[in-house]
PDB file of N, CA and C in Angstrom:
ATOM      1  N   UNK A   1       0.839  -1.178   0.000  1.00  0.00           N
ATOM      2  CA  UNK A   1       0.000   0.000   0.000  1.00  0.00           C
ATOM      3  C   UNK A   1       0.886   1.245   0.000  1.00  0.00           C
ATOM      4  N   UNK A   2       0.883   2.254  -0.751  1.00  0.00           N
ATOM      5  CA  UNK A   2       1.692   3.203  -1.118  1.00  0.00           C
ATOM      6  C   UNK A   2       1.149   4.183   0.295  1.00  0.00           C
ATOM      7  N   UNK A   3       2.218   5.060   0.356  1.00  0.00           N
ATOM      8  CA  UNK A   3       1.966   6.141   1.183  1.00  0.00           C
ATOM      9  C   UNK A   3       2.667   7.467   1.081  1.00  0.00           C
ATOM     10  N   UNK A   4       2.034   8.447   2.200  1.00  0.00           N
ATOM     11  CA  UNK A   4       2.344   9.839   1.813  1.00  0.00           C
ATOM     12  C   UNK A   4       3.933   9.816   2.566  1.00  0.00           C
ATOM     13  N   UNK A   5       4.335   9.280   3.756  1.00  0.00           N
ATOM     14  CA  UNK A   5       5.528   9.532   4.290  1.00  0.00           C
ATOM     15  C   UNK A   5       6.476   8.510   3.924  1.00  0.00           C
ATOM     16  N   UNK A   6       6.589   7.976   2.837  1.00  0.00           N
ATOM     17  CA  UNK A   6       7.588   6.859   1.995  1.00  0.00           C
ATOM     18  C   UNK A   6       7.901   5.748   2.955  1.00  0.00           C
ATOM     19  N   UNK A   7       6.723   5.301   3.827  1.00  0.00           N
ATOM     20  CA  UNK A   7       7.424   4.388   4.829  1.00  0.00           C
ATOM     21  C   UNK A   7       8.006   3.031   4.426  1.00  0.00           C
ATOM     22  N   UNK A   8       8.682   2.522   4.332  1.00  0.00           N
ATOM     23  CA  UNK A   8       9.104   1.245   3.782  1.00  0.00           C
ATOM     24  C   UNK A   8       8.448  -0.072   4.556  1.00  0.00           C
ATOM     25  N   UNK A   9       8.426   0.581   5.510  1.00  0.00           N
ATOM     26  CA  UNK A   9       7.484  -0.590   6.996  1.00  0.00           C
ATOM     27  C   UNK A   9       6.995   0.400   8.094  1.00  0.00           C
ATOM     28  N   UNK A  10       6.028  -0.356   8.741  1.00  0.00           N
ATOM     29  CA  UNK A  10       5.382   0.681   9.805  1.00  0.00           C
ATOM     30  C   UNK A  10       5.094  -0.233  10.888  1.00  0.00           C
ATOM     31  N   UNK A  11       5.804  -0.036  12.039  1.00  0.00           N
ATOM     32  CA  UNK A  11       5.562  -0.478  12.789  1.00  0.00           C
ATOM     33  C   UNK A  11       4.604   0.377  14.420  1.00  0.00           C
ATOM     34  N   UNK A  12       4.213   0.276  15.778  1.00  0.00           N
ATOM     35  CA  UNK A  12       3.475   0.826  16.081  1.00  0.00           C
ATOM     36  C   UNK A  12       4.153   0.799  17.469  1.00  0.00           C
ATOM     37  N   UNK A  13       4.684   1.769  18.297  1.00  0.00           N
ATOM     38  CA  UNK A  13       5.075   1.972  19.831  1.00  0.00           C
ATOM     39  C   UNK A  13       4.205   1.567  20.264  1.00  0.00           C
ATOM     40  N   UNK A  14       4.843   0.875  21.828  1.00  0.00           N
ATOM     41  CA  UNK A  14       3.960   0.162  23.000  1.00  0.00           C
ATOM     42  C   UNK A  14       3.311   1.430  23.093  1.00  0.00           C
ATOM     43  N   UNK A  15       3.373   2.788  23.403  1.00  0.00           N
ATOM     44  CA  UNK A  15       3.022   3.650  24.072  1.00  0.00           C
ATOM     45  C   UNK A  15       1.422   4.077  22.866  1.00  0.00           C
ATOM     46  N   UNK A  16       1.975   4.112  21.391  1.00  0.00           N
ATOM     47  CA  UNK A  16       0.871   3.816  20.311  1.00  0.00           C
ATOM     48  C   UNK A  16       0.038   3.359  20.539  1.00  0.00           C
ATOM     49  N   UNK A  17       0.093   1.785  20.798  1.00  0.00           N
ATOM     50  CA  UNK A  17      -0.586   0.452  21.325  1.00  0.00           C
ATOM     51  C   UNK A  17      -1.659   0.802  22.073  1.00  0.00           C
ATOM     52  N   UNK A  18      -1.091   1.144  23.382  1.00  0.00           N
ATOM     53  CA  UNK A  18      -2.090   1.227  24.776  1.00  0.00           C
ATOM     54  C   UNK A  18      -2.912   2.957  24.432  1.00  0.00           C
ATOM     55  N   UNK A  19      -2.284   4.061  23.859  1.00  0.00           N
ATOM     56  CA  UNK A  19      -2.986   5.187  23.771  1.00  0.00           C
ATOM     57  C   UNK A  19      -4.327   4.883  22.637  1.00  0.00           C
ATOM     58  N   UNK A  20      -3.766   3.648  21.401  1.00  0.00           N
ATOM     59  CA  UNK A  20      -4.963   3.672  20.280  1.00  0.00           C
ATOM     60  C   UNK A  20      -6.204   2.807  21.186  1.00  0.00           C
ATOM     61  N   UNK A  21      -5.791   1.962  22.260  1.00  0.00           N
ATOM     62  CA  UNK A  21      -6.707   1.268  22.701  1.00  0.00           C
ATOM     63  C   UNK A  21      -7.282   1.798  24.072  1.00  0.00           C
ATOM     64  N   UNK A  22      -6.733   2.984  24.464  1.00  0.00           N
ATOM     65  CA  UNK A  22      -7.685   3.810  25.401  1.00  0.00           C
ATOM     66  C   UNK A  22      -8.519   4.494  24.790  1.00  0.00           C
ATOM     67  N   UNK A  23      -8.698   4.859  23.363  1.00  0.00           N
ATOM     68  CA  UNK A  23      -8.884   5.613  22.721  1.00  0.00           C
ATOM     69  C   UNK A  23     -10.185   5.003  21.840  1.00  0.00           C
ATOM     70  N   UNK A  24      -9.967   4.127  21.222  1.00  0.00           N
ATOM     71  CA  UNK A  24     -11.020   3.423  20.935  1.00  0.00           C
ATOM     72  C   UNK A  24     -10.124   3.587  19.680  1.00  0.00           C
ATOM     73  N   UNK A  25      -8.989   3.405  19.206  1.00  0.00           N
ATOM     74  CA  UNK A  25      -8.691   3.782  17.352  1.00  0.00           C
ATOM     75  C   UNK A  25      -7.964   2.485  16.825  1.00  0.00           C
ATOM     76  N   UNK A  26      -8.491   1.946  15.994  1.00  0.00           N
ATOM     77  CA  UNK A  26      -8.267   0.624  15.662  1.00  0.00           C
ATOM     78  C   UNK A  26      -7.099   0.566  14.652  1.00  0.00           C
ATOM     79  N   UNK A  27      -6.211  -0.260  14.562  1.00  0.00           N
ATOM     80  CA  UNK A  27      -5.126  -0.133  13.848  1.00  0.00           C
ATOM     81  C   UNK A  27      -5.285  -0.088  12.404  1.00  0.00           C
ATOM     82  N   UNK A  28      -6.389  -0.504  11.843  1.00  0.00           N
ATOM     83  CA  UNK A  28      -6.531  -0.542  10.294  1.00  0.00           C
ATOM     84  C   UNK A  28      -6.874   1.296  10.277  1.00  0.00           C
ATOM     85  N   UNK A  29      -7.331   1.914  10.979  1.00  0.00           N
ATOM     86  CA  UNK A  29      -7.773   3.295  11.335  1.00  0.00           C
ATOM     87  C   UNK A  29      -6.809   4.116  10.988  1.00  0.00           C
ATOM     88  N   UNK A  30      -5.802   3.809  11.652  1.00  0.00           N
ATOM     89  CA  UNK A  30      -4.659   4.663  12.065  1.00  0.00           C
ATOM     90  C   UNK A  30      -3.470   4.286  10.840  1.00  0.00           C
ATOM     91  N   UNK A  31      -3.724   2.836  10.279  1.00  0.00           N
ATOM     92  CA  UNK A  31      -2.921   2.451   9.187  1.00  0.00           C
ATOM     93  C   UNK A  31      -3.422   3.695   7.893  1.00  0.00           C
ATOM     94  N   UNK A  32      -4.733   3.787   7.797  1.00  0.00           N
ATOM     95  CA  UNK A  32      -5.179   4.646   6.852  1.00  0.00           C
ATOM     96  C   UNK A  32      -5.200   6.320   6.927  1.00  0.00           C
ATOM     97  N   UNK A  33      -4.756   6.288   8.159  1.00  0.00           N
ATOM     98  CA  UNK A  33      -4.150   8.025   7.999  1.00  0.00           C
ATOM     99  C   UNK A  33      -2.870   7.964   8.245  1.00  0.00           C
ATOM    100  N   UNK A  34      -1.691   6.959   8.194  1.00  0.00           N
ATOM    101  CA  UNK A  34      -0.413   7.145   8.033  1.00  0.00           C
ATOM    102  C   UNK A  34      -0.632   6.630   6.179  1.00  0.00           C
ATOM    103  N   UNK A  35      -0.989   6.021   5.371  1.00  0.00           N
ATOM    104  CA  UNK A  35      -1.179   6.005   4.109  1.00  0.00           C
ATOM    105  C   UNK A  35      -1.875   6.753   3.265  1.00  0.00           C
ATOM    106  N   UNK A  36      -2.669   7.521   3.831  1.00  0.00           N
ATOM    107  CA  UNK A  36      -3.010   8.720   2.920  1.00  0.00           C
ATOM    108  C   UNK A  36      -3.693  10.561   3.985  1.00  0.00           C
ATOM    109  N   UNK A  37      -3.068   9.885   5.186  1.00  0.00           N
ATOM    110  CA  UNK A  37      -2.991  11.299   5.541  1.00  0.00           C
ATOM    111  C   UNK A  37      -2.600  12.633   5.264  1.00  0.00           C
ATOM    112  N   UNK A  38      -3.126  13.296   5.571  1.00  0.00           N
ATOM    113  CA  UNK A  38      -2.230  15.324   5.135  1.00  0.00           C
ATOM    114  C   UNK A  38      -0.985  15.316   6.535  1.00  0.00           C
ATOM    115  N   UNK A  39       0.013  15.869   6.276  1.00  0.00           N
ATOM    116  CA  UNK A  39       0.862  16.509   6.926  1.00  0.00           C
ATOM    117  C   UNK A  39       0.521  17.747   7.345  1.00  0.00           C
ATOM    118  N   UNK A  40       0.319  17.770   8.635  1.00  0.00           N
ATOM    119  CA  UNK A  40      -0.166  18.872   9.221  1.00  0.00           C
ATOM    120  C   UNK A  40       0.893  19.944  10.116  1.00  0.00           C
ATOM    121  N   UNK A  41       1.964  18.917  10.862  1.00  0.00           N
ATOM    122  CA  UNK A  41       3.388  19.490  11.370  1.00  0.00           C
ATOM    123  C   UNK A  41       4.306  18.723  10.895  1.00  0.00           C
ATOM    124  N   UNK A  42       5.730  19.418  11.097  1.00  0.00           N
ATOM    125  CA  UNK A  42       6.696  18.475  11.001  1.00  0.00           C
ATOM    126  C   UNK A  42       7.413  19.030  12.090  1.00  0.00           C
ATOM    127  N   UNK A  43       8.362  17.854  12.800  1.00  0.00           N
ATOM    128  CA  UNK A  43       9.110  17.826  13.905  1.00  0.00           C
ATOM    129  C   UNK A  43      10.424  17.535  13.498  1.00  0.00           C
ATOM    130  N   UNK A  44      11.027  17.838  12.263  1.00  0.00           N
ATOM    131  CA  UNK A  44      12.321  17.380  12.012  1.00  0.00           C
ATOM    132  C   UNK A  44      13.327  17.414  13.337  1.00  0.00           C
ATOM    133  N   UNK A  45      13.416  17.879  14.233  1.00  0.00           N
ATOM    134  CA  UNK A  45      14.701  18.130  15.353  1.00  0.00           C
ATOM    135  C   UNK A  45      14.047  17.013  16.495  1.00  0.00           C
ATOM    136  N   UNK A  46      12.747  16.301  15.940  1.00  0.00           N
ATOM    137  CA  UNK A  46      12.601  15.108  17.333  1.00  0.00           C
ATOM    138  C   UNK A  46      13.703  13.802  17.359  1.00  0.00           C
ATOM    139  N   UNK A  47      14.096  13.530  17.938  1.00  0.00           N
ATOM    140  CA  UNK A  47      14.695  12.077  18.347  1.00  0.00           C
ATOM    141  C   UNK A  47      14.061  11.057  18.940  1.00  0.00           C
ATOM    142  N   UNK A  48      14.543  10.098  18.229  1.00  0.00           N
ATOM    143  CA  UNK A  48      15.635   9.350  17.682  1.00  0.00           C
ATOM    144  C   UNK A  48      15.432  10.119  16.144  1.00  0.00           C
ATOM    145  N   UNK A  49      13.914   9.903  15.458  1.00  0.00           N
ATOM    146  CA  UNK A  49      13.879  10.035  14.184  1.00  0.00           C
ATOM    147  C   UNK A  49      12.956  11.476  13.782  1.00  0.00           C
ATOM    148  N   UNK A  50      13.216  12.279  13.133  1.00  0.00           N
ATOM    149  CA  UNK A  50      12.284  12.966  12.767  1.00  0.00           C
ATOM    150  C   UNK A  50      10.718  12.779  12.739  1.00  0.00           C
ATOM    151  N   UNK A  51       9.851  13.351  12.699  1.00  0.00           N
ATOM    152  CA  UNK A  51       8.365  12.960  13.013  1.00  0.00           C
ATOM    153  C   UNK A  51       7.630  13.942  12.401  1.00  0.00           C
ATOM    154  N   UNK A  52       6.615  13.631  11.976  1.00  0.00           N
ATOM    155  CA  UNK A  52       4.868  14.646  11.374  1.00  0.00           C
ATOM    156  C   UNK A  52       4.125  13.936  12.025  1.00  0.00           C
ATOM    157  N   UNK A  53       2.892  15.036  12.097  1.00  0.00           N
ATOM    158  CA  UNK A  53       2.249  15.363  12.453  1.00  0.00           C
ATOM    159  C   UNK A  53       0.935  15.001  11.545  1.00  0.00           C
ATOM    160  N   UNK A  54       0.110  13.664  11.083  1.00  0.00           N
ATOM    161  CA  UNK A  54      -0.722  13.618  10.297  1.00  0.00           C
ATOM    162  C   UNK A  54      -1.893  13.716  10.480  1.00  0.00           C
ATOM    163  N   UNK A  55      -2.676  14.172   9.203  1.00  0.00           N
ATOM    164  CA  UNK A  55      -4.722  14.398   9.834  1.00  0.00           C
ATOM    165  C   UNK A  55      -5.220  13.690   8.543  1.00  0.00           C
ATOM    166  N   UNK A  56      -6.272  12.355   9.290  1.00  0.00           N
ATOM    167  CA  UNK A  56      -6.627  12.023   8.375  1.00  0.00           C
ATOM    168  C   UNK A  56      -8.370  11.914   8.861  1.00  0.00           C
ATOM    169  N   UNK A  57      -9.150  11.425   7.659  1.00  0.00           N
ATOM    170  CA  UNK A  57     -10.690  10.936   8.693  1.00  0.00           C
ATOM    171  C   UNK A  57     -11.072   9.712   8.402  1.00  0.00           C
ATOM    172  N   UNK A  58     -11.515   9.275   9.179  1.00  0.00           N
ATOM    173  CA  UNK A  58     -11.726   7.676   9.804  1.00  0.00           C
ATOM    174  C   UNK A  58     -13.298   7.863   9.776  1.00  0.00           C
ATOM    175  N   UNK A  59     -14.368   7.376   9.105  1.00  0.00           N
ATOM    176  CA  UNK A  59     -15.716   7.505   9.469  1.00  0.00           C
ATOM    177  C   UNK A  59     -15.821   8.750   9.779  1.00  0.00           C
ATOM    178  N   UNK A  60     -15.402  10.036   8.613  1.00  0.00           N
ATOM    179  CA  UNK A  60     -16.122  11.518   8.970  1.00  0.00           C
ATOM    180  C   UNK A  60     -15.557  11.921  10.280  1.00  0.00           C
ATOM    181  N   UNK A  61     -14.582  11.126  11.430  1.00  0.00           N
ATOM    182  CA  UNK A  61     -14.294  11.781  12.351  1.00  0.00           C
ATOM    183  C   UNK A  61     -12.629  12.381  12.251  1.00  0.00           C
ATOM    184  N   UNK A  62     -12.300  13.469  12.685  1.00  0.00           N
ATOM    185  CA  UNK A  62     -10.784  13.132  12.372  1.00  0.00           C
ATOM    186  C   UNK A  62      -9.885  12.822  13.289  1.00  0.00           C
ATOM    187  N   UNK A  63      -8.913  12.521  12.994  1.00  0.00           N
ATOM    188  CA  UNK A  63      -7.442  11.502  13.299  1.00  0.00           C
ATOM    189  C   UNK A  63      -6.581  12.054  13.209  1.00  0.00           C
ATOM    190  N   UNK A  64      -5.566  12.007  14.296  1.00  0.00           N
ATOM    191  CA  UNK A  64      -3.996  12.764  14.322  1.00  0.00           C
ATOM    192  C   UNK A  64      -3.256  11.613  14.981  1.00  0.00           C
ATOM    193  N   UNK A  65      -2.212  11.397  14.217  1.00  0.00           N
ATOM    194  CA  UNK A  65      -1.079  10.358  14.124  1.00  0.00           C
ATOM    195  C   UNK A  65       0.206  10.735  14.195  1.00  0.00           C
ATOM    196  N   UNK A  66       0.880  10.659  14.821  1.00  0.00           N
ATOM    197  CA  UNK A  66       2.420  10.825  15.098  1.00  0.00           C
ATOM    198  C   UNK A  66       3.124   9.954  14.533  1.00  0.00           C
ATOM    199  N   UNK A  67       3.901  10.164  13.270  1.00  0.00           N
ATOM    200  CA  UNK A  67       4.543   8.855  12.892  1.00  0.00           C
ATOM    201  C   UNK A  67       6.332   9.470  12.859  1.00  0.00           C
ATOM    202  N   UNK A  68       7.131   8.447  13.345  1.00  0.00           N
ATOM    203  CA  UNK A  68       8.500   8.882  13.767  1.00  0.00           C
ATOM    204  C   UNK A  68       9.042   8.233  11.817  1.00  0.00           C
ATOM    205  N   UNK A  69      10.490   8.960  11.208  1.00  0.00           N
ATOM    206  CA  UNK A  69      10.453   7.950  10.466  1.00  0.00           C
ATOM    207  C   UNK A  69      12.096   8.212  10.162  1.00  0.00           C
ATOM    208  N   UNK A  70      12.633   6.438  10.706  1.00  0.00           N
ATOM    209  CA  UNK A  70      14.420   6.888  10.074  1.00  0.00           C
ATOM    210  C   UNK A  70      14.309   7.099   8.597  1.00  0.00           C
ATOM    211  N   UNK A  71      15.111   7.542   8.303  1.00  0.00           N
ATOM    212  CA  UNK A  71      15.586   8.441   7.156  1.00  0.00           C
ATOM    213  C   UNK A  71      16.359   7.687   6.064  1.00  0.00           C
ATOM    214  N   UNK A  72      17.696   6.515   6.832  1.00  0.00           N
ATOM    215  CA  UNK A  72      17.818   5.625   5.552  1.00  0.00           C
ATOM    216  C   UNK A  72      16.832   4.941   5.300  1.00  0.00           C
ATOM    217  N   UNK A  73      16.145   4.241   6.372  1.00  0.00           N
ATOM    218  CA  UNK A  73      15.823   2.238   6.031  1.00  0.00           C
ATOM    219  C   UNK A  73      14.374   2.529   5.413  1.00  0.00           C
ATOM    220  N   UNK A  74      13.851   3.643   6.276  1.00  0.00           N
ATOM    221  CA  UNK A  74      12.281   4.440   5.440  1.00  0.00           C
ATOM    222  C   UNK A  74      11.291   3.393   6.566  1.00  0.00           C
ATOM    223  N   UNK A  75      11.944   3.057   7.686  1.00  0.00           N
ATOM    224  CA  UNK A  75      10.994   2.260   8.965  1.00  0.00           C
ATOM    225  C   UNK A  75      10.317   3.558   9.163  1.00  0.00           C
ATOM    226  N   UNK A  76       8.832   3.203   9.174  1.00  0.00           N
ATOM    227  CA  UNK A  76       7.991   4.194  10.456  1.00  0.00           C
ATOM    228  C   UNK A  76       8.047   4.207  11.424  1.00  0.00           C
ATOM    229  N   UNK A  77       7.690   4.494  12.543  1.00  0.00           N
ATOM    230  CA  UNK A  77       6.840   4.514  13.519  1.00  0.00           C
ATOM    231  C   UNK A  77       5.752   5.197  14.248  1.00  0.00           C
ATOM    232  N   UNK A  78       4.605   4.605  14.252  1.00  0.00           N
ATOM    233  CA  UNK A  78       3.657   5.357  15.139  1.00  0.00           C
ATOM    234  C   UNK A  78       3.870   5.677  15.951  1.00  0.00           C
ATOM    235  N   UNK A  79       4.192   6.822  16.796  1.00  0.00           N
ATOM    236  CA  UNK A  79       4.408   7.159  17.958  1.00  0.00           C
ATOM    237  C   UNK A  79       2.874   7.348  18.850  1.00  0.00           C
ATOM    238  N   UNK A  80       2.512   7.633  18.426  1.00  0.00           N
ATOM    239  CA  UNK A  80       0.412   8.201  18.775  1.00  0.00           C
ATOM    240  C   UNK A  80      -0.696   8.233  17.994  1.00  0.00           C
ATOM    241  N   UNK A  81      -2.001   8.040  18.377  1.00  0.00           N
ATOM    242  CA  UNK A  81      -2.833   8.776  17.721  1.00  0.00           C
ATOM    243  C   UNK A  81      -3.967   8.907  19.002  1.00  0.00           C
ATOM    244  N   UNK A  82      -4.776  10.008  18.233  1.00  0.00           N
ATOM    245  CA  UNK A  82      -5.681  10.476  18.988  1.00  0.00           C
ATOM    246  C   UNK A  82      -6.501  11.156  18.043  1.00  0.00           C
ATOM    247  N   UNK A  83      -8.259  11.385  18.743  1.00  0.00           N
ATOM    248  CA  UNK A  83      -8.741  11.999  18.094  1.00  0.00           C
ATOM    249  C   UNK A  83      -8.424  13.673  18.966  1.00  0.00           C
ATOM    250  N   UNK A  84      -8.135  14.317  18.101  1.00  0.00           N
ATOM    251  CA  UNK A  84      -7.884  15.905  18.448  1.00  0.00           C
ATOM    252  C   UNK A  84      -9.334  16.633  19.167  1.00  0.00           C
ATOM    253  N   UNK A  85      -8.990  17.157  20.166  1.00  0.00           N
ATOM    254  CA  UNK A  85      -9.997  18.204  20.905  1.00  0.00           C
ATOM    255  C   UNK A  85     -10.407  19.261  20.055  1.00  0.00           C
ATOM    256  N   UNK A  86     -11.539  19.120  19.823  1.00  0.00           N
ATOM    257  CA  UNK A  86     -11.692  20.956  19.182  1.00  0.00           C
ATOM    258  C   UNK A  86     -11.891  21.949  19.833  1.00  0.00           C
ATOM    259  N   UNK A  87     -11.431  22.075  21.129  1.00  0.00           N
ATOM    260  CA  UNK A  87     -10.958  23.107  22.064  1.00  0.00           C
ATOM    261  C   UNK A  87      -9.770  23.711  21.710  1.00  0.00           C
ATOM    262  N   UNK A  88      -8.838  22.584  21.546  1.00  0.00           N
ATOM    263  CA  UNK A  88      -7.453  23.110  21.587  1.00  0.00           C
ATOM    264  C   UNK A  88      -6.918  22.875  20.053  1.00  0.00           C
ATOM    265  N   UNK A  89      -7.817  22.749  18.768  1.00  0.00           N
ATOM    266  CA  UNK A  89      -7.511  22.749  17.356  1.00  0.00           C
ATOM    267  C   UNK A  89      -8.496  23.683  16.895  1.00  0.00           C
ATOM    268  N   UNK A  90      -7.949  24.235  15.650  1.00  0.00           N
ATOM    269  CA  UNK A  90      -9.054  24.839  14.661  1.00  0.00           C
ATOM    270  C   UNK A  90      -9.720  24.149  14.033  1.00  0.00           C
ATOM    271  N   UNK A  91     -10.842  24.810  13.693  1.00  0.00           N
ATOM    272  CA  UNK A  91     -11.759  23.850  12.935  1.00  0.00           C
ATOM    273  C   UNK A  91     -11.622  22.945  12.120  1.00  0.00           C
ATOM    274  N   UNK A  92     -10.477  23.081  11.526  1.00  0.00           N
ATOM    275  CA  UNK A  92     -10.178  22.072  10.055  1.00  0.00           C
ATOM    276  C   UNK A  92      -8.938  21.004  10.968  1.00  0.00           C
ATOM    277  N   UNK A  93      -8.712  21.162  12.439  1.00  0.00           N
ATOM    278  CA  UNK A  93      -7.617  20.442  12.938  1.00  0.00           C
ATOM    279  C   UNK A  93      -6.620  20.471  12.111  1.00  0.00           C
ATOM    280  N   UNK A  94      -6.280  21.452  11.597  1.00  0.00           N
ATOM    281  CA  UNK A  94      -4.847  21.178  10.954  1.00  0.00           C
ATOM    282  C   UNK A  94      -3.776  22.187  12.109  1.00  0.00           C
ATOM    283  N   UNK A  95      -4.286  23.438  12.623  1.00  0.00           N
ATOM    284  CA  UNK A  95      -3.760  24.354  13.706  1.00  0.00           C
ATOM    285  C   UNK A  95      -3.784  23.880  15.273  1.00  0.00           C
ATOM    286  N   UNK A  96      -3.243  24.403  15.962  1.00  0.00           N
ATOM    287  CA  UNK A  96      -3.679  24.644  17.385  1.00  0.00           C
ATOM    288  C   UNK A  96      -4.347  25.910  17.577  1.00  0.00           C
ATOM    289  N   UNK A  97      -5.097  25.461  18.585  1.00  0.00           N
ATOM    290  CA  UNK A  97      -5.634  27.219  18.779  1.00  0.00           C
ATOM    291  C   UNK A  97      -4.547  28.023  19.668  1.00  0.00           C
TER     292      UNK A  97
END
């Protein structure tokens, strides 16, 4: 399945894991906004690997995904997802307020 952040493989943090399943966000969910999500931030200066910030929608609701990604091998990683507050996003969740 092709994608927007060239991942070569995607794998998913324990911390991913337990936040998608407090959350209610199912991994085929979260697979489909790291494969055709918008880039909404980028974190180039995070470690280990650089990271964005993706928004995608899942059933009309939307989705923000943290995916970490080394730079040679093109491994992902999910670092998070969540559905975004619209308290603390703009309407289109692409901003913070």
């Amino acid at each position: 399945m092709p994608d927007r952040m060239g991942c070569a493989e995607i794998s998913y943090s324990g911390h991913a894991i337990r936040r998608m399943f407090e959350r209610g966000l199912e991994m085929d969910a979260v697979l489909q906004v790291v494969t055709s999500g918008e880039v909404v931030a980028s974190y180039p200066e995070d470690q280990p690997y650089p990271s964005d910030l993706l928004l995608g929608y899942v059933r009309d609701e939307a989705v923000h995904v943290v995916v970490a990604r080394e730079p040679e091998s093109g491994q992902c990683f999910v670092v998070t997802a969540y559905y975004p507050d619209p308290a603390r996003w703009s309407d289109d969740f692409r901003t913070r307020r």
